[in-house]
PDB file of N, CA and C in Angstrom:
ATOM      1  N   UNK A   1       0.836  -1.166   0.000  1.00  0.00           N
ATOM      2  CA  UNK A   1       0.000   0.000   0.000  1.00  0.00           C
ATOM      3  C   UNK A   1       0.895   1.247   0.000  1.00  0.00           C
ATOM      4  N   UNK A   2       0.716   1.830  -0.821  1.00  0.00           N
ATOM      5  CA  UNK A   2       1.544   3.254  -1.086  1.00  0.00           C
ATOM      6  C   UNK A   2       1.280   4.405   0.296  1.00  0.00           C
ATOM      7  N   UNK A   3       2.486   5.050   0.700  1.00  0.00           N
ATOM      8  CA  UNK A   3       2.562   5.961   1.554  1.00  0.00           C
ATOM      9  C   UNK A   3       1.865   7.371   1.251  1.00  0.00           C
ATOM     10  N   UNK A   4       1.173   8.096   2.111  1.00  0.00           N
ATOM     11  CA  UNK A   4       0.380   9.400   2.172  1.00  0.00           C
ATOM     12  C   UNK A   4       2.060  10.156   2.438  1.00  0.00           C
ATOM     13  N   UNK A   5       1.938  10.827   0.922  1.00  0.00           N
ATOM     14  CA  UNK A   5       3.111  11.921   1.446  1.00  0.00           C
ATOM     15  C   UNK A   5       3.018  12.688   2.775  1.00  0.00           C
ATOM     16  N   UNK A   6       4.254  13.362   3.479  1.00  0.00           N
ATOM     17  CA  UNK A   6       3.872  13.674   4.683  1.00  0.00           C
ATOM     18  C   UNK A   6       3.102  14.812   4.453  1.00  0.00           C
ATOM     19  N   UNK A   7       2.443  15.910   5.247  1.00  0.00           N
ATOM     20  CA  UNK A   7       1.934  17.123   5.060  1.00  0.00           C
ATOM     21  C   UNK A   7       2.719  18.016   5.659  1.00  0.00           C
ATOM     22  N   UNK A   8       3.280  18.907   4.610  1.00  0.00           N
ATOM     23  CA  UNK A   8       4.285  20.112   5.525  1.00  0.00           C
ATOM     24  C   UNK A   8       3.539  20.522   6.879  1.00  0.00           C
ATOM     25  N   UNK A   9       5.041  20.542   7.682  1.00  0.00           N
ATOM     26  CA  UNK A   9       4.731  21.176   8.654  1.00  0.00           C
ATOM     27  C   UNK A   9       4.543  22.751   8.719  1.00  0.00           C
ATOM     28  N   UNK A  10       3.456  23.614   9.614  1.00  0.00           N
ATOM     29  CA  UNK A  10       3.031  25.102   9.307  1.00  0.00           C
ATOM     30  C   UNK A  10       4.383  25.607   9.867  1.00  0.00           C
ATOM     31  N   UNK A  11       4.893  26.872   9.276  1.00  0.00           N
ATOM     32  CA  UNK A  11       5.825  27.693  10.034  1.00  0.00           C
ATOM     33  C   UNK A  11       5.601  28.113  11.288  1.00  0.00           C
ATOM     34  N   UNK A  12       4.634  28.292  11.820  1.00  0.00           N
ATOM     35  CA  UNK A  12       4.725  28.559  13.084  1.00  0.00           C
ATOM     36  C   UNK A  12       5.125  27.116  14.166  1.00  0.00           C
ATOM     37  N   UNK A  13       4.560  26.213  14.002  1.00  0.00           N
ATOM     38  CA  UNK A  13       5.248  24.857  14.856  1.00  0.00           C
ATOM     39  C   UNK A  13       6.303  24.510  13.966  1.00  0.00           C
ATOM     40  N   UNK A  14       6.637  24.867  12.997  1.00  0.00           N
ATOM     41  CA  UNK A  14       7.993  24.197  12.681  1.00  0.00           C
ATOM     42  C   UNK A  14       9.286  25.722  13.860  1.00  0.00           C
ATOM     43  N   UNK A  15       8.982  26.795  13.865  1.00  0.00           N
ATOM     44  CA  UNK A  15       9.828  27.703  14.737  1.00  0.00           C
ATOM     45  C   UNK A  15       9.339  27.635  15.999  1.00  0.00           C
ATOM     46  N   UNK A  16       8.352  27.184  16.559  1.00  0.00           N
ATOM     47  CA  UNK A  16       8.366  26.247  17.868  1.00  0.00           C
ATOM     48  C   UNK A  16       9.271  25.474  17.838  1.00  0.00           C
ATOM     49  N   UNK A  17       9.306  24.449  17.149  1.00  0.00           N
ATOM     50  CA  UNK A  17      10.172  23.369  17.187  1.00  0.00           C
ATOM     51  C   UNK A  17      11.470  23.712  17.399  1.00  0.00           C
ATOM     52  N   UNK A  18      12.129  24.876  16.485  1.00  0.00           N
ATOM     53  CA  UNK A  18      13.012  25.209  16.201  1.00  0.00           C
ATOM     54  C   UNK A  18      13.620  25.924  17.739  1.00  0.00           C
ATOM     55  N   UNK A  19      12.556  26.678  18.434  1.00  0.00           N
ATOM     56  CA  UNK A  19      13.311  27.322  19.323  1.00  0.00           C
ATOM     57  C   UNK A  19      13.069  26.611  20.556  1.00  0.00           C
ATOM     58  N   UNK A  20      12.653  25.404  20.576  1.00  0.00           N
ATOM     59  CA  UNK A  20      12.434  24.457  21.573  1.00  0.00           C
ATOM     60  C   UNK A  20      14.157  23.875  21.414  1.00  0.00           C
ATOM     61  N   UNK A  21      14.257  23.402  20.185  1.00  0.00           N
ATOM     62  CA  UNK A  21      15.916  23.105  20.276  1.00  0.00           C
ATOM     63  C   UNK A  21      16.638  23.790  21.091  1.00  0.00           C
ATOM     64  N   UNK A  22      16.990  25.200  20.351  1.00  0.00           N
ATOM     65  CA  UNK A  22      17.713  25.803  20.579  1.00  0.00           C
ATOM     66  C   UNK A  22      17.468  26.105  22.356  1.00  0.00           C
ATOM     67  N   UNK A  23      16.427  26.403  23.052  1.00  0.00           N
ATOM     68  CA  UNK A  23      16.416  26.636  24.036  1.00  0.00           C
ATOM     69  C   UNK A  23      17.236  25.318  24.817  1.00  0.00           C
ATOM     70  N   UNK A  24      17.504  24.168  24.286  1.00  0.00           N
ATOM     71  CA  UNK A  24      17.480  22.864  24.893  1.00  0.00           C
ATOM     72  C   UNK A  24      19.098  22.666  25.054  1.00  0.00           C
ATOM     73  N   UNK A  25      19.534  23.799  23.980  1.00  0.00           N
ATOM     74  CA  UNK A  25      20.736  23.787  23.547  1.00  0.00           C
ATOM     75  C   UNK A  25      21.416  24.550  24.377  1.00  0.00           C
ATOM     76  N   UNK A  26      20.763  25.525  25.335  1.00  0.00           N
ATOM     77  CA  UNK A  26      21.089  26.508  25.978  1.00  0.00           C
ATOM     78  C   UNK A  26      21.163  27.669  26.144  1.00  0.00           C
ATOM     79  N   UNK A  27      20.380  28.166  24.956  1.00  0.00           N
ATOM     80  CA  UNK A  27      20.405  28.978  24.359  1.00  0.00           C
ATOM     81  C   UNK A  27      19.351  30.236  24.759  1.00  0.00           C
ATOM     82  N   UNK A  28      18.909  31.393  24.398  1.00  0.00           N
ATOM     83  CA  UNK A  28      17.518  32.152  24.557  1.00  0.00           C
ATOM     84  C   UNK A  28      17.652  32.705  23.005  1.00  0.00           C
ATOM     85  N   UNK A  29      16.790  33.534  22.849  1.00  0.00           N
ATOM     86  CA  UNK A  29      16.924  34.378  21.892  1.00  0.00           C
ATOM     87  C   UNK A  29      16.692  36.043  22.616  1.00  0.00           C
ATOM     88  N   UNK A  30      17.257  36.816  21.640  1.00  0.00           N
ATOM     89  CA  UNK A  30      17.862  38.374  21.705  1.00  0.00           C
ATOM     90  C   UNK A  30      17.128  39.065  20.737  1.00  0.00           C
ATOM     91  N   UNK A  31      16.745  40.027  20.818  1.00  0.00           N
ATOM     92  CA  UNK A  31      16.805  40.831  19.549  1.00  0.00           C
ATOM     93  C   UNK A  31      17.577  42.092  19.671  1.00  0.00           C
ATOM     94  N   UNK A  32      17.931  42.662  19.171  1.00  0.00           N
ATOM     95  CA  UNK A  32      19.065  43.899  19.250  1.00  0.00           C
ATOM     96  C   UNK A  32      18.671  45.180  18.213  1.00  0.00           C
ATOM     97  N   UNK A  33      18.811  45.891  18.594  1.00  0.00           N
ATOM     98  CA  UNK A  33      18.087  47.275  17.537  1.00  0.00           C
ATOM     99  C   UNK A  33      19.752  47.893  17.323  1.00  0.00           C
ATOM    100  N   UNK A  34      19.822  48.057  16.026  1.00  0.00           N
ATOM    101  CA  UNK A  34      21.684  48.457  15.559  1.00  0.00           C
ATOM    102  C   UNK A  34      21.276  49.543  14.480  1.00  0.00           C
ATOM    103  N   UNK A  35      22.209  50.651  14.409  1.00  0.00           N
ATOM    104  CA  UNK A  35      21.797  51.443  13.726  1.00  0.00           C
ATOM    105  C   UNK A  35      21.853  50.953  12.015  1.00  0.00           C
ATOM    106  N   UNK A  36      21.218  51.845  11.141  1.00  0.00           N
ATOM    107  CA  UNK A  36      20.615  51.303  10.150  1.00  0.00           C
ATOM    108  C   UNK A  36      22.258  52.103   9.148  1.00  0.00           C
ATOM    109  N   UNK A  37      23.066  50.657   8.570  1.00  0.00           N
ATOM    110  CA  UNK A  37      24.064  51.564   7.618  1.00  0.00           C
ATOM    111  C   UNK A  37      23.746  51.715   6.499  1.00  0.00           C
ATOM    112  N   UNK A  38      22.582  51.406   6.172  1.00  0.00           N
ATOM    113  CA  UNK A  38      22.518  51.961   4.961  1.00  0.00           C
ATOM    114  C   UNK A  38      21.291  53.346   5.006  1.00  0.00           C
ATOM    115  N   UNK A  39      21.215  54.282   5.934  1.00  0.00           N
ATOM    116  CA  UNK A  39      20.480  55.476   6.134  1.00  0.00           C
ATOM    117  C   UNK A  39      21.363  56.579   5.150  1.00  0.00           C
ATOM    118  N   UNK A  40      21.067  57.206   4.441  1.00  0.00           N
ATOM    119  CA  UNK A  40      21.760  58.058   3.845  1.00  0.00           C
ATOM    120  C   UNK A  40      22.886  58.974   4.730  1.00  0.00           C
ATOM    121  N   UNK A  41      22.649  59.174   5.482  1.00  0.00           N
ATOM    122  CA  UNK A  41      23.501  60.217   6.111  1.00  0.00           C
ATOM    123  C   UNK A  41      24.072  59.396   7.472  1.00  0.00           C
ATOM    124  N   UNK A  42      24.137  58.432   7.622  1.00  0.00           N
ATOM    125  CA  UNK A  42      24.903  57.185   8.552  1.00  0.00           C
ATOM    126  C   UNK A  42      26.365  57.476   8.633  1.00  0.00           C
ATOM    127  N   UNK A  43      27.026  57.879   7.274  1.00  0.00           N
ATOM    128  CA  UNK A  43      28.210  58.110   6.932  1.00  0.00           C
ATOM    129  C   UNK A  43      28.530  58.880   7.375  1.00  0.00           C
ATOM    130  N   UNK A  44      28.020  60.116   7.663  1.00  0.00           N
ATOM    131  CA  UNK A  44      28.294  61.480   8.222  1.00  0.00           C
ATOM    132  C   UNK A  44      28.229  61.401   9.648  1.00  0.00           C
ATOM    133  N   UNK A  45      27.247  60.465   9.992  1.00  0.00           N
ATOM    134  CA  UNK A  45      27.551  60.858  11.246  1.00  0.00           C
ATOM    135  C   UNK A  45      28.426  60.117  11.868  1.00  0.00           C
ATOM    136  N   UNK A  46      28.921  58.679  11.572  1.00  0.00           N
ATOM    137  CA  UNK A  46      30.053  58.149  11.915  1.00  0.00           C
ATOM    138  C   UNK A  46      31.115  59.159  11.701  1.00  0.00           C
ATOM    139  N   UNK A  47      31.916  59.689  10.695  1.00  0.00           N
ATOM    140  CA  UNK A  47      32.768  60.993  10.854  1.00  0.00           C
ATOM    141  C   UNK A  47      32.773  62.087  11.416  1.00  0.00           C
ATOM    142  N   UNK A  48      31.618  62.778  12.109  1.00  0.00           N
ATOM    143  CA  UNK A  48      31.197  63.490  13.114  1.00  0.00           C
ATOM    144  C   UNK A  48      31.213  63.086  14.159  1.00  0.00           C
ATOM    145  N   UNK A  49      30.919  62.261  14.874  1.00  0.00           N
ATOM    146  CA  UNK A  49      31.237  61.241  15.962  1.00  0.00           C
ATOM    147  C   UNK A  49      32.872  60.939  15.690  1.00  0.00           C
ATOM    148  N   UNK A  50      33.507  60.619  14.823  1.00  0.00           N
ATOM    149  CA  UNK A  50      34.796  60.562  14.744  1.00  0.00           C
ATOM    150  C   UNK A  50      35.819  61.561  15.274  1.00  0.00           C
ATOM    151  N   UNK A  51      35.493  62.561  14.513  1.00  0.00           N
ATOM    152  CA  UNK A  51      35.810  63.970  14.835  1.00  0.00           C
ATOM    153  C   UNK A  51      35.746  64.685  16.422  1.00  0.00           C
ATOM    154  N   UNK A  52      34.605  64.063  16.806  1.00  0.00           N
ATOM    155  CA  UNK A  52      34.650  64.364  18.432  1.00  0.00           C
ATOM    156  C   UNK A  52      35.167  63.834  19.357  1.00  0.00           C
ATOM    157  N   UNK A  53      35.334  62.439  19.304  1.00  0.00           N
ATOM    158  CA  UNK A  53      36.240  61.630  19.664  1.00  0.00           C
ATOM    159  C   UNK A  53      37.467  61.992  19.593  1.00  0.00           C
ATOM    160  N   UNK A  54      38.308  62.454  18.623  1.00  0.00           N
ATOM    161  CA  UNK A  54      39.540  62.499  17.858  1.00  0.00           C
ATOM    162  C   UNK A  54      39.674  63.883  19.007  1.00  0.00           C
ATOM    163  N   UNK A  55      38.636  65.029  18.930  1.00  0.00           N
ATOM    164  CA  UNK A  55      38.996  66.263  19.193  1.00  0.00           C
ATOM    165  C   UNK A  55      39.122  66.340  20.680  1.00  0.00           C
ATOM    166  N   UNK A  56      38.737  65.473  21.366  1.00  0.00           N
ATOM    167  CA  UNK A  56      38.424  65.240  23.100  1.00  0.00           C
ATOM    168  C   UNK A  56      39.593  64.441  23.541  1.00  0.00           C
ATOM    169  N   UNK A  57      40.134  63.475  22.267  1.00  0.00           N
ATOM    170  CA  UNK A  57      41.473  62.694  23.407  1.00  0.00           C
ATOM    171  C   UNK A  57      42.738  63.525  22.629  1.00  0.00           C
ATOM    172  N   UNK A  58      43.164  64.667  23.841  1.00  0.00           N
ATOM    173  CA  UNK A  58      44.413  65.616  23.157  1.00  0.00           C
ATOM    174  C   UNK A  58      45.707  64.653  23.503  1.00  0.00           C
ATOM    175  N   UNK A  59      45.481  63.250  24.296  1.00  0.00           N
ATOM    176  CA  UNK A  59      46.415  62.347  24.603  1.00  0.00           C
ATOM    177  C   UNK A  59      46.540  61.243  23.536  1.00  0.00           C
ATOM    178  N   UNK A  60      45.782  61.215  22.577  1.00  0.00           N
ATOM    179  CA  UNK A  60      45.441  60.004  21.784  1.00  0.00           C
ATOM    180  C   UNK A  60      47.155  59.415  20.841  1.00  0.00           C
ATOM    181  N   UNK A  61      47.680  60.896  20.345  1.00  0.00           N
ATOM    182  CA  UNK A  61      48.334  61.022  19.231  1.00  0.00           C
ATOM    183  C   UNK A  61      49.567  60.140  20.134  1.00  0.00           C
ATOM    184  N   UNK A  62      49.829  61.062  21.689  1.00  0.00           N
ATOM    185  CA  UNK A  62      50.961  60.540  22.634  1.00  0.00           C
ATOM    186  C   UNK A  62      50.377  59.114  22.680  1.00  0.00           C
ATOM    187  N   UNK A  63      49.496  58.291  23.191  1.00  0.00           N
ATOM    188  CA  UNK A  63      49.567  57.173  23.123  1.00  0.00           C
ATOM    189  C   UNK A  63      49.408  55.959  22.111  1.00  0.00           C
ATOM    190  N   UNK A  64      49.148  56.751  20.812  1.00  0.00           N
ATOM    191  CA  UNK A  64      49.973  55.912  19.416  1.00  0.00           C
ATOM    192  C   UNK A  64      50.776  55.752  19.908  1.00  0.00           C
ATOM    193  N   UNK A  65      51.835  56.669  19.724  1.00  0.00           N
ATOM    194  CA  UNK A  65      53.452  56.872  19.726  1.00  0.00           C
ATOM    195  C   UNK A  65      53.486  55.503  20.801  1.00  0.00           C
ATOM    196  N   UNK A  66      53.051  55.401  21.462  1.00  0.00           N
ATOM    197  CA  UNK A  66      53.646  54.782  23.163  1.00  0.00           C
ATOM    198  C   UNK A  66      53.445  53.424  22.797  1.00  0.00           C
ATOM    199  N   UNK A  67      52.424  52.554  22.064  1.00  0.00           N
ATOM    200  CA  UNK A  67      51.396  51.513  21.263  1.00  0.00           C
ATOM    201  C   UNK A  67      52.754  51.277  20.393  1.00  0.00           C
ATOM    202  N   UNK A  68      52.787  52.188  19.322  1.00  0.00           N
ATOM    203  CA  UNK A  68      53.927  51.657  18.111  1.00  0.00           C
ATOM    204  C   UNK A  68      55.333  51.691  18.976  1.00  0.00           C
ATOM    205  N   UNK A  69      55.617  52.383  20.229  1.00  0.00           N
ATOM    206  CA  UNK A  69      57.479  51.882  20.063  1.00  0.00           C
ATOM    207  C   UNK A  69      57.106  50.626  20.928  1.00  0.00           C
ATOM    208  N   UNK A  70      55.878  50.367  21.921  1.00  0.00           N
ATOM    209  CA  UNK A  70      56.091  48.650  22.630  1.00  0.00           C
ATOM    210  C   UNK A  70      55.692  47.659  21.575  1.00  0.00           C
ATOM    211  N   UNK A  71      55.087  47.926  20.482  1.00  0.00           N
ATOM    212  CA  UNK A  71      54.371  47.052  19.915  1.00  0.00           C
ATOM    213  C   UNK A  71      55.719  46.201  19.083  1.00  0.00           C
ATOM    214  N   UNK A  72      55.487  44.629  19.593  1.00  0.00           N
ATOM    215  CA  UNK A  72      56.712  43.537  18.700  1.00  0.00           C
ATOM    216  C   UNK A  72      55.959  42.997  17.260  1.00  0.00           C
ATOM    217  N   UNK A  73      56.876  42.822  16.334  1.00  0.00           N
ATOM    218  CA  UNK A  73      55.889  42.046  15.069  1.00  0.00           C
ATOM    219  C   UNK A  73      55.857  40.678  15.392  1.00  0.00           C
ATOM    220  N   UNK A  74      55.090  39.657  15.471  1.00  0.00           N
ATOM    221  CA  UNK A  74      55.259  38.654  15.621  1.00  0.00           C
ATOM    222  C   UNK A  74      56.113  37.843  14.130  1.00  0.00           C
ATOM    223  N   UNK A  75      57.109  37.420  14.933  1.00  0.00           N
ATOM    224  CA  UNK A  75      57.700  36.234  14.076  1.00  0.00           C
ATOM    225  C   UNK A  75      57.690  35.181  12.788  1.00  0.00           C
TER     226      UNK A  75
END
């Protein structure tokens, strides 16, 4: 007697399933809100934010210098 193909499982109990694993695994889930890089003007403000950064550590340049003479190349 020939087999009844199975019937897909619905997406919603198949991502039950899915996060029943993963929880089993040890896991939780996260969601995270990150800024958007592709916003038109994202670019700008990373370099504006750069710029303030840069302009606030008047020690930054001295502790290159201090970074490159300890720093060894590895082998």
């Amino acid at each position: 007697m020939p087999r009844q193909p199975k019937r897909p499982v619905p997406p919603p109990k198949r991502m039950a399933s899915y996060r029943q694993r993963m929880r089993a695994a040890g896991l939780r889930p996260v969601q995270i809100w990150v800024p958007d890089t592709r916003a038109p003007d994202f670019a700008e403000k990373c370099r504006r934010q750069a710029r303030a950064v840069a302009a606030d550590d008047p020690a930054g340049d001295e502790l290159m210098r201090f970074v490159a003479q300890i720093y060894e190349l590895p082998e």
